[in-house]
N, C-alpha and C. Protein backbone atom coordinates (compact mmCIF):
# COMPACT_ATOMS: atom_id res chain seq x y z
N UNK A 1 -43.81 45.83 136.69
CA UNK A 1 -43.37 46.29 135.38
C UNK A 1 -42.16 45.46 134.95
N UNK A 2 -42.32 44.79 133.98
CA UNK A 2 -40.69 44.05 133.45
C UNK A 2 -40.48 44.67 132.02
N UNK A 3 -39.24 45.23 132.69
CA UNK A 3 -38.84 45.99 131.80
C UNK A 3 -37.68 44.79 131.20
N UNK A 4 -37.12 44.68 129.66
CA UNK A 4 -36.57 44.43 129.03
C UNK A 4 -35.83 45.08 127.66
N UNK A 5 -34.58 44.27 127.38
CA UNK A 5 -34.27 45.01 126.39
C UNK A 5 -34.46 43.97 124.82
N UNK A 6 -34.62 44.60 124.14
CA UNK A 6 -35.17 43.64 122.66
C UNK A 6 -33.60 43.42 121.70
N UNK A 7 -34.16 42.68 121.18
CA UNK A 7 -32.53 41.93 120.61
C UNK A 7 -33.14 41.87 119.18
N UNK A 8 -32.67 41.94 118.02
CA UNK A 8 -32.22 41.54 116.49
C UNK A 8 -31.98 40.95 116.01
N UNK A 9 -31.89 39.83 115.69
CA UNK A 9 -30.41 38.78 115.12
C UNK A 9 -31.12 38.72 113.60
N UNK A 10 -30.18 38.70 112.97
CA UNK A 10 -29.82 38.68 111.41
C UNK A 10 -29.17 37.69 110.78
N UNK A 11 -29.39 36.85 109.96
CA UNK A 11 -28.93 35.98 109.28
C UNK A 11 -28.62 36.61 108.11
N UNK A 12 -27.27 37.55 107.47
CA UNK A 12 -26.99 38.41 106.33
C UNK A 12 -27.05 36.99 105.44
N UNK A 13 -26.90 35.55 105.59
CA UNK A 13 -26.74 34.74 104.08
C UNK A 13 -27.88 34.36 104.17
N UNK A 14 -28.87 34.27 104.67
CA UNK A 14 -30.07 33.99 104.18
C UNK A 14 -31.33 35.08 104.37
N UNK A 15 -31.29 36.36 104.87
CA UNK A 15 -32.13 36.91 105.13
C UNK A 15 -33.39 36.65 106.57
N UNK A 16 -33.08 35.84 107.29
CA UNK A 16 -33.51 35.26 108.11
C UNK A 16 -33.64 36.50 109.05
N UNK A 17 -34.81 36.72 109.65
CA UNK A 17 -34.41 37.63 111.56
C UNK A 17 -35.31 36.76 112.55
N UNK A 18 -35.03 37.66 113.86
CA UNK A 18 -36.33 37.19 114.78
C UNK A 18 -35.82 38.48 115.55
N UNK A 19 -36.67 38.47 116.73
CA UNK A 19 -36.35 39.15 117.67
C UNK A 19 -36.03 37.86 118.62
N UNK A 20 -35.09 38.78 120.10
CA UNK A 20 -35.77 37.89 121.51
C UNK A 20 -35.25 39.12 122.70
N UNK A 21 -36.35 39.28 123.58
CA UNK A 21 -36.21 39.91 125.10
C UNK A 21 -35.37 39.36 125.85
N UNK A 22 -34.27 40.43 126.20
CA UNK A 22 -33.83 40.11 127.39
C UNK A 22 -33.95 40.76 128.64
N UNK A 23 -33.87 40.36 129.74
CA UNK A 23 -34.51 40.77 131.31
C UNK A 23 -33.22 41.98 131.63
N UNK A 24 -33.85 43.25 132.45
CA UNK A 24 -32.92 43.84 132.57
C UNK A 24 -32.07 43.38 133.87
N UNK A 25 -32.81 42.38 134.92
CA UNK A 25 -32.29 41.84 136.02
C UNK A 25 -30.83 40.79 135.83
N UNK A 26 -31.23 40.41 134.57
CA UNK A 26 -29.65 39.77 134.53
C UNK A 26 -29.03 40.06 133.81
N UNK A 27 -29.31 40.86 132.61
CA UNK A 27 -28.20 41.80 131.75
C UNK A 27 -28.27 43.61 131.95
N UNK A 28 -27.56 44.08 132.53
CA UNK A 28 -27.63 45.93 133.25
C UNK A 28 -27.84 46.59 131.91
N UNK A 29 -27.33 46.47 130.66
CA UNK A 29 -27.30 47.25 129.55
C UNK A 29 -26.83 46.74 128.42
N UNK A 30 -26.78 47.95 127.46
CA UNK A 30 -26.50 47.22 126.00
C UNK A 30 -25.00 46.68 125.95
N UNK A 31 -23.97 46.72 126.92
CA UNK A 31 -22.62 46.78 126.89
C UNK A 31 -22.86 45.52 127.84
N UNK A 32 -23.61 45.45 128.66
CA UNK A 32 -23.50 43.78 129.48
C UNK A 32 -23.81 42.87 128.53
N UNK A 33 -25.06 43.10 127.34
CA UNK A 33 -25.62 42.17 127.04
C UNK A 33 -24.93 42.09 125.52
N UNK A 34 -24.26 43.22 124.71
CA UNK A 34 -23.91 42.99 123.96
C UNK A 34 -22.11 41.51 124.21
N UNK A 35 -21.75 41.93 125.12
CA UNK A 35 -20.38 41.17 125.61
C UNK A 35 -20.91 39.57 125.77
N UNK A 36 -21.92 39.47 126.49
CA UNK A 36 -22.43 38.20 126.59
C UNK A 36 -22.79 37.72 125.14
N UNK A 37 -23.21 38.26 124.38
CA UNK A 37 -23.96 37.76 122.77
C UNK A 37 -22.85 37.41 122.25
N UNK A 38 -21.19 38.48 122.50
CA UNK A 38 -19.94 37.91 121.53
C UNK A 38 -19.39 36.80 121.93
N UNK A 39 -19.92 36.27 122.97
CA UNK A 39 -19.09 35.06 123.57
C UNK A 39 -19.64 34.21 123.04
N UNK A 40 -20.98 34.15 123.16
CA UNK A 40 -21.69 33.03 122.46
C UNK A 40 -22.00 33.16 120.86
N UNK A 41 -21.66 34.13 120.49
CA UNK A 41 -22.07 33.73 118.99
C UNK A 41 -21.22 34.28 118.19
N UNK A 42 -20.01 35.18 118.62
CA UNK A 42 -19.44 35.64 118.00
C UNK A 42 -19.82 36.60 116.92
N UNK A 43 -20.42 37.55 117.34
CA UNK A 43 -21.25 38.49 116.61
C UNK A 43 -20.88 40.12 116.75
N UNK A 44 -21.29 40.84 116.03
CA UNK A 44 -21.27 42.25 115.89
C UNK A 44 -22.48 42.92 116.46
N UNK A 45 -22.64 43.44 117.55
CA UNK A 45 -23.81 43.84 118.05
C UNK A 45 -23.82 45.59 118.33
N UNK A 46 -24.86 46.19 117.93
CA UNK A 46 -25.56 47.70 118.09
C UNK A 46 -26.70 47.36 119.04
N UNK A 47 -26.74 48.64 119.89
CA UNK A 47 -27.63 48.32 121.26
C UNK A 47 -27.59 50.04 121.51
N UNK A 48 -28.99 49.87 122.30
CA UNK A 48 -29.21 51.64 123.04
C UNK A 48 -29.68 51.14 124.41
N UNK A 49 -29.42 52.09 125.46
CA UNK A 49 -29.77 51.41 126.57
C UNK A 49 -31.55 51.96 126.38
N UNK A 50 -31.87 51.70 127.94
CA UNK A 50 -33.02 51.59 128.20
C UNK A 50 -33.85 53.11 128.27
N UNK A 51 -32.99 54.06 128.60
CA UNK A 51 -33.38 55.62 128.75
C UNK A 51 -33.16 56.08 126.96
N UNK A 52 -32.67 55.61 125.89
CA UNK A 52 -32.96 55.68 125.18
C UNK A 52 -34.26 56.51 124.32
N UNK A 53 -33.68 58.22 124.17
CA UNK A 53 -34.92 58.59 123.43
C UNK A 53 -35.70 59.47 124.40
N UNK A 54 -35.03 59.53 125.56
CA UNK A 54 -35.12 60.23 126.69
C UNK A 54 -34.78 61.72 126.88
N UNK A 55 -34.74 62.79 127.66
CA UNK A 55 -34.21 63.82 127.97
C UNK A 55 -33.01 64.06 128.41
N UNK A 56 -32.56 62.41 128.87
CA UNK A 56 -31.95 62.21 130.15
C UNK A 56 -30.25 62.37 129.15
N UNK A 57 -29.43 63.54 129.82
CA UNK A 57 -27.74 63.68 128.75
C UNK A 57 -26.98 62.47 128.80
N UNK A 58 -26.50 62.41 127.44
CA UNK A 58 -26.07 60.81 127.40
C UNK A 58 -26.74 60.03 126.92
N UNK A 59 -28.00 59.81 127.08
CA UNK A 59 -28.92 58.52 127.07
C UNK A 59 -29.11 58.21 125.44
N UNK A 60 -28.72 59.13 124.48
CA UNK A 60 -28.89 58.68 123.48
C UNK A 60 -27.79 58.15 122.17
N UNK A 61 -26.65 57.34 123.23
CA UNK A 61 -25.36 56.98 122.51
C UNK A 61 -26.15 55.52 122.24
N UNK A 62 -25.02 55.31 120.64
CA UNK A 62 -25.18 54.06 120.01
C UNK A 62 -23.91 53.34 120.88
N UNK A 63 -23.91 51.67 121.27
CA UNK A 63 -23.24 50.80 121.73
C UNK A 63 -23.14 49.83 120.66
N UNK A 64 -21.51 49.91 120.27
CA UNK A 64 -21.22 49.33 119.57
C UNK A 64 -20.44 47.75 120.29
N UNK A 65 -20.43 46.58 120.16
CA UNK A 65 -19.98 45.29 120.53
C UNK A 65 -19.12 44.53 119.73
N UNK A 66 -18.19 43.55 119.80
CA UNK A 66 -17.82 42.52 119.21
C UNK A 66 -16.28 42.55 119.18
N UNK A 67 -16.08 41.28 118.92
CA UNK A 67 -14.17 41.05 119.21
C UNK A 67 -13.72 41.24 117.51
N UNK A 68 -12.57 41.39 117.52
CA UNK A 68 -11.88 41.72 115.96
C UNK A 68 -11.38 40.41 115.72
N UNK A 69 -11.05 40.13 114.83
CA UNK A 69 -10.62 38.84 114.55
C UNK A 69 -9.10 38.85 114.43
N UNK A 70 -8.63 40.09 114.55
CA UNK A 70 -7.22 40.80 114.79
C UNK A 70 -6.67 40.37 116.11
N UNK A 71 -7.49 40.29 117.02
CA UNK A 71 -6.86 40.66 118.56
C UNK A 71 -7.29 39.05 119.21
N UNK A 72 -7.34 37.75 118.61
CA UNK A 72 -7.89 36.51 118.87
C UNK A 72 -6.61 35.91 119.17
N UNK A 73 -6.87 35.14 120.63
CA UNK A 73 -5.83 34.56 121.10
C UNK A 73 -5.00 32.84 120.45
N UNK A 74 -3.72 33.24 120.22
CA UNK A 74 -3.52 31.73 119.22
C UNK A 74 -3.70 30.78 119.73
N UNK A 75 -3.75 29.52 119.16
CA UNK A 75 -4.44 28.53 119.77
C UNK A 75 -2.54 27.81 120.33
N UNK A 76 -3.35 26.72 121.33
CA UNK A 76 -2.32 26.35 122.56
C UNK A 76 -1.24 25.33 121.62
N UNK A 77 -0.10 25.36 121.86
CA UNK A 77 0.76 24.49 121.05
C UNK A 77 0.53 23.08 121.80
């Protein structure tokens, strides 16, 4: 069974999407995989984990991601 989690990406200036799968073996959840997406793309990411929609208490929080542009480290003199 390969289980994965599904991804979004949005292009808001052109209307553009796609999807893409990611493996749950190298990203644990929406908070591993959302942290990895802000590094590389610098993005705003919403994520549900995998129990999602489940019985299971808890399982149905939204994960919110991304760095503020407030809290960005200055660049080196």
């Amino acid at each position: 069974m390969n289980i994965s989690q599904r991804v979004l990406i949005v292009d808001p200036a052109t209307g553009f999407y796609k999807t893409r799968k990611y493996g749950i073996g190298r990203y644990f959840g929406p908070v591993d995989l959302g942290i990895h997406l802000v590094s590389q793309q610098r993005s705003l990411n919403f994520g549900v984990g995998i129990f999602a929609g489940s019985i299971f208490p808890g399982s149905n929080r939204l994960v919110v991601t991304g760095f503020s542009p407030c809290c960005e480290s200055p660049a080196p003199a």
